[in-house]
Protein backbone atom coordinates (compact mmCIF):
# COMPACT_ATOMS: atom_id res chain seq x y z
CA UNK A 1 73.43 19.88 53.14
CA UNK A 2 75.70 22.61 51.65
CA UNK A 3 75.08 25.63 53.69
CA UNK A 4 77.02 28.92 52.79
CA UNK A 5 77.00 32.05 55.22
CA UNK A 6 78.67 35.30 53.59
CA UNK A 7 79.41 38.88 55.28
CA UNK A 8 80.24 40.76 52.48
CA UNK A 9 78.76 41.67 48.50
CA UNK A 10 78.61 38.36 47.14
CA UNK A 11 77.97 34.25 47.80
CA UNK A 12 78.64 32.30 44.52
CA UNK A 13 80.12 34.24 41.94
CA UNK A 14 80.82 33.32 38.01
CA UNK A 15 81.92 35.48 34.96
CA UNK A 16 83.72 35.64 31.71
CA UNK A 17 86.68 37.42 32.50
CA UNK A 18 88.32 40.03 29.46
CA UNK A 19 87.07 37.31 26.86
CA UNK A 20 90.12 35.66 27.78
CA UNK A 21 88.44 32.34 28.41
CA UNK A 22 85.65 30.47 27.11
CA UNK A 23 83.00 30.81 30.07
CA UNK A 24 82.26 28.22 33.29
CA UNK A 25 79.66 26.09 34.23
CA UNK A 26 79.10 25.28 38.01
CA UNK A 27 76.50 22.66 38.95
CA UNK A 28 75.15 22.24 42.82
CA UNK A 29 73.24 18.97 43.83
CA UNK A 30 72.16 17.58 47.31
CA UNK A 31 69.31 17.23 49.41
CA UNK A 32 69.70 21.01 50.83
CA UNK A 33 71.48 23.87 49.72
CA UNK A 34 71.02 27.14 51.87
CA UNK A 35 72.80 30.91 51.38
CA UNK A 36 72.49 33.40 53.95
CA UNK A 37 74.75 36.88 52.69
CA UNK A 38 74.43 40.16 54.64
CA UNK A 39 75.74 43.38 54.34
CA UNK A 40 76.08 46.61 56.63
CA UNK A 41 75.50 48.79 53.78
CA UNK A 42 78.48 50.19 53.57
CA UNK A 43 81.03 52.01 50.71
CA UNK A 44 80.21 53.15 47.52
CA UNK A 45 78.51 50.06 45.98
CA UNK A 46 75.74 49.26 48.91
CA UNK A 47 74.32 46.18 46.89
CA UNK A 48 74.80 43.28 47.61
CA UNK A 49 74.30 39.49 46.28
CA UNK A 50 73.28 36.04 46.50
CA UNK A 51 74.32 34.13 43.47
CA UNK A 52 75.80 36.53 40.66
CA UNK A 53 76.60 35.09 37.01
CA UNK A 54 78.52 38.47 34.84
CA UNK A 55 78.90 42.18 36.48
CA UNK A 56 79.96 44.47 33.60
CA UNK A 57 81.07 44.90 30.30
CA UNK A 58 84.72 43.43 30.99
CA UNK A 59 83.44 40.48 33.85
CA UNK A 60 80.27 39.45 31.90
CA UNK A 61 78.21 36.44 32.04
CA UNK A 62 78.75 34.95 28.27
CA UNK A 63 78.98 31.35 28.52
CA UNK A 64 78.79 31.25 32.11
CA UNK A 65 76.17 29.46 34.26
CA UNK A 66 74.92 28.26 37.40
CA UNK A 67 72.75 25.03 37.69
CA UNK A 68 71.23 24.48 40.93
CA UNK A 69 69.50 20.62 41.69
CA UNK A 70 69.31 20.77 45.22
CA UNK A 71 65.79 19.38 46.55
CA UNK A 72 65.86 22.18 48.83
CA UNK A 73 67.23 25.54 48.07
CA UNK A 74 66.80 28.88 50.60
CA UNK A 75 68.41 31.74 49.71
CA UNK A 76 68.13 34.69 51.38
CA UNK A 77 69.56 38.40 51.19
CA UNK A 78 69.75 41.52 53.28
CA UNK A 79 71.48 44.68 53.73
CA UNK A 80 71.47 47.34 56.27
CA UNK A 81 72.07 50.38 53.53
CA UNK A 82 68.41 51.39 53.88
CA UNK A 83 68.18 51.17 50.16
CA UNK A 84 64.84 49.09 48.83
CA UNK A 85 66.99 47.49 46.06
CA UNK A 86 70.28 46.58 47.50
CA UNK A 87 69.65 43.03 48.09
CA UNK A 88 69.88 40.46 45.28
CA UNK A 89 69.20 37.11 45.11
CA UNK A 90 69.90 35.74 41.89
CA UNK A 91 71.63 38.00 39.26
CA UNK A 92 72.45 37.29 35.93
CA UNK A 93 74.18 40.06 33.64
CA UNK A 94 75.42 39.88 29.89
CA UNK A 95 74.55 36.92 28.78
CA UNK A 96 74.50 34.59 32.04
CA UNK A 97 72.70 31.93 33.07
CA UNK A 98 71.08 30.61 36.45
CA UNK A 99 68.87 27.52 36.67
CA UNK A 100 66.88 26.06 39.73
CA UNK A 101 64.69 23.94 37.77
CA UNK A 102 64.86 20.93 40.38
CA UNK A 103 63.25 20.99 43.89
CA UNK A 104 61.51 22.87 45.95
CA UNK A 105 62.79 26.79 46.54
CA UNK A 106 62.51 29.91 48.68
CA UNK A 107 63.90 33.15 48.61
CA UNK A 108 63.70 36.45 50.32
CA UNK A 109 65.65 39.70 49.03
CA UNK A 110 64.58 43.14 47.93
CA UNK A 111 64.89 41.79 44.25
CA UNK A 112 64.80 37.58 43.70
CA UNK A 113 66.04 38.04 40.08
CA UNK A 114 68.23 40.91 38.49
CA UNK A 115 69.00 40.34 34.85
CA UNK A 116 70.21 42.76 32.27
CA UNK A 117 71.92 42.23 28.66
CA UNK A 118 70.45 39.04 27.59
CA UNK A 119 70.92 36.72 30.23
CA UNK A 120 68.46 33.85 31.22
CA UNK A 121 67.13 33.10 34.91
CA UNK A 122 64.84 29.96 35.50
CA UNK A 123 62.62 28.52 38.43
CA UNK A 124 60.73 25.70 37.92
CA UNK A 125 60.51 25.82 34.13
CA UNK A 126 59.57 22.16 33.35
CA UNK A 127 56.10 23.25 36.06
CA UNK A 128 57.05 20.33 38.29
CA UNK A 129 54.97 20.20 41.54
CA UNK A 130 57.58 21.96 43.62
CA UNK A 131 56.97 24.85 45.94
CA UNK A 132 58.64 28.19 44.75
CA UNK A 133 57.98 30.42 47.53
CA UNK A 134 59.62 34.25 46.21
CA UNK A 135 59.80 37.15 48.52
CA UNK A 136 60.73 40.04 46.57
CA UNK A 137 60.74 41.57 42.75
CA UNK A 138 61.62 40.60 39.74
CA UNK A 139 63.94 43.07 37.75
CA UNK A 140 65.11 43.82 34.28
CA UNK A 141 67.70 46.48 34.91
CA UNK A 142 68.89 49.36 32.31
CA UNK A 143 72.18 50.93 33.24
CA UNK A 144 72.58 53.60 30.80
CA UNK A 145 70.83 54.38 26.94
CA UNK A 146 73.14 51.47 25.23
CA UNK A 147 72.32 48.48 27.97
CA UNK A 148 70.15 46.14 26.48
CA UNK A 149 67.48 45.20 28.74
CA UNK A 150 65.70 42.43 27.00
CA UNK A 151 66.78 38.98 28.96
CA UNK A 152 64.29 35.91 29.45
CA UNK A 153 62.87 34.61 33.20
CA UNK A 154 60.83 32.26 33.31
CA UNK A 155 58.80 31.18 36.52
CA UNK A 156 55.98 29.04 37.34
CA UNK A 157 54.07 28.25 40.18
CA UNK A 158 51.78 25.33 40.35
CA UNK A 159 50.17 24.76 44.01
CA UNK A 160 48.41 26.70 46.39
CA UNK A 161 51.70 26.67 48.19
CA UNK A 162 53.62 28.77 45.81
CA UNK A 163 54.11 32.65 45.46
CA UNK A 164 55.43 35.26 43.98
CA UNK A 165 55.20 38.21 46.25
CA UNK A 166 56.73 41.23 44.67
CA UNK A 167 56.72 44.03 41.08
CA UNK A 168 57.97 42.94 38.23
CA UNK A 169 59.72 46.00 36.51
CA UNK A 170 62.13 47.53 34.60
CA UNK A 171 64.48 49.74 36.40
CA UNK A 172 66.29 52.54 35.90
CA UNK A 173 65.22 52.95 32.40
CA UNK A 174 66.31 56.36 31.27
CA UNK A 175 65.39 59.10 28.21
CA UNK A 176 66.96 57.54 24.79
CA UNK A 177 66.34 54.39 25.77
CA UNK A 178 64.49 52.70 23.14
CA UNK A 179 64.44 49.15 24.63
CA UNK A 180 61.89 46.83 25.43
CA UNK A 181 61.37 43.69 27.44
CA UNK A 182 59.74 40.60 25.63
CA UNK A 183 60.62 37.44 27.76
CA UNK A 184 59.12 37.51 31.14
CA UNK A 185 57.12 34.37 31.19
CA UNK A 186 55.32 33.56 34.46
CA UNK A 187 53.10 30.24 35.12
CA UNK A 188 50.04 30.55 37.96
CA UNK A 189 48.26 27.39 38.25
CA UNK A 190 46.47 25.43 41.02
CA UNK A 191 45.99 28.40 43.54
CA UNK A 192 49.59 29.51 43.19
CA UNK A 193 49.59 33.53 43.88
CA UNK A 194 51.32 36.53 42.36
CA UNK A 195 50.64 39.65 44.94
CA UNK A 196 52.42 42.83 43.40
CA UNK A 197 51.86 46.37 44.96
CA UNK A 198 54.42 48.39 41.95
CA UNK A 199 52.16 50.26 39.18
CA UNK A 200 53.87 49.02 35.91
CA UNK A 201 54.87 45.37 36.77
CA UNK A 202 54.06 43.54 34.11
CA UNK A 203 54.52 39.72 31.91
CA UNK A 204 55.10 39.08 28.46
CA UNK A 205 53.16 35.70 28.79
CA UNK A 206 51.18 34.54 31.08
CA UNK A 207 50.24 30.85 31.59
CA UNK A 208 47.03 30.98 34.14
CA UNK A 209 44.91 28.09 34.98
CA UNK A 210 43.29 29.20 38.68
CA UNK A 211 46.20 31.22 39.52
CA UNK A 212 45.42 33.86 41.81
CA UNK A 213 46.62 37.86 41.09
CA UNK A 214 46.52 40.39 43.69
CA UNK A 215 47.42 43.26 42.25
CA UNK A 216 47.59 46.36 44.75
CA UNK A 217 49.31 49.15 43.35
CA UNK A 218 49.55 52.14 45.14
């Protein structure tokens, strides 16, 4: 069992640094792999992260990924700033990559996935009988008029076991901003649930075959 305990902004952390090298790759098997980060809240940046691929322009995420094979992975997120979008789970920014395609996986934060500027996040994208248990949104965030918000998630749920509890939604998006978001794929199947309370969450393609939506927007 790898299990990692943080106090702070950040867990497991990967970028591209100044173009100066040619990206990372890090890989995580085992039977168990478990993340617990907390933060007070505190300073000028009150978010904090679970597993982050790429911040900004100068630290992105090109060529730079995160693979995660555990048969067990638990991640989970919180902050004290009073904030409803300060915790992050998995974040992927300019062009990064995180995978959890492998086992069985749950996760608690205010968002499960952040992604902005082309990056890729996957859970479960081969539909193996795993259960994906997700408390918390999905997000495609827009930073200013330039950021490019399109990136690609995919996630499918295929037992009565699995759920996605939480919006889907861009954030943030601002006037002038002319961008769209075309590659949210989600997969309901076999009594998996989506529950979503956020008018305006949303999928680009939907694979349903006795899924079960709640939606309950207030």
């Amino acid at each position: 069992m790898i299990q990692i305990k943080e106090e702070g902004q950040q867990s497991i952390y990967n970028d591209h640094r100044n173009g100066t090298d040619g990206g990372s790759s890090l890989e995580i098997n085992g039977e168990r792999l478990e993340i617990n980060v907390h933060s007070e809240g505190k300073g000028e940046n009150k978010a904090t992260f679970g597993i982050v691929v790429g911040t900004k322009e100068n630290f992105d995420g090109q060529n730079c990924e995160v693979n995660i094979n555990s048969e067990n992975t638990e991640i989970n997120v919180t902050s004290d700033s009073g904030l409803s979008y300060a915790a992050n789970a998995l974040v992927a920014w300019g062009g990064g990559t995180i995978r959890l395609n492998s086992g069985n996986v749950k996760i608690s934060a205010d968002n499960v996935i952040n992604v902005k500027k082309n990056s890729l996040v996957e859970i479960n994208a081969n539909s193996l009988d795993n259960i994906i248990q997700l408390d918390g949104s999905i997000v495609f965030e827009c930073v200013d008029p330039s950021t490019d918000i399109d990136s690609d998630v995919v996630v499918n749920l295929t037992n009565s076991n699995s759920y996605l509890n939480g919006n889907i939604l861009v954030t943030n998006l601002g006037d002038g901003h002319s961008g769209t978001v075309d590659g949210m794929r989600l997969g309901l199947s076999n009594g998996a649930t989506w529950s979503t309370i956020e008018e305006g969450s949303f999928v680009n393609y939907l694979t349903f075959n006795g899924g079960i939506i709640n939606n309950n927007w207030r």
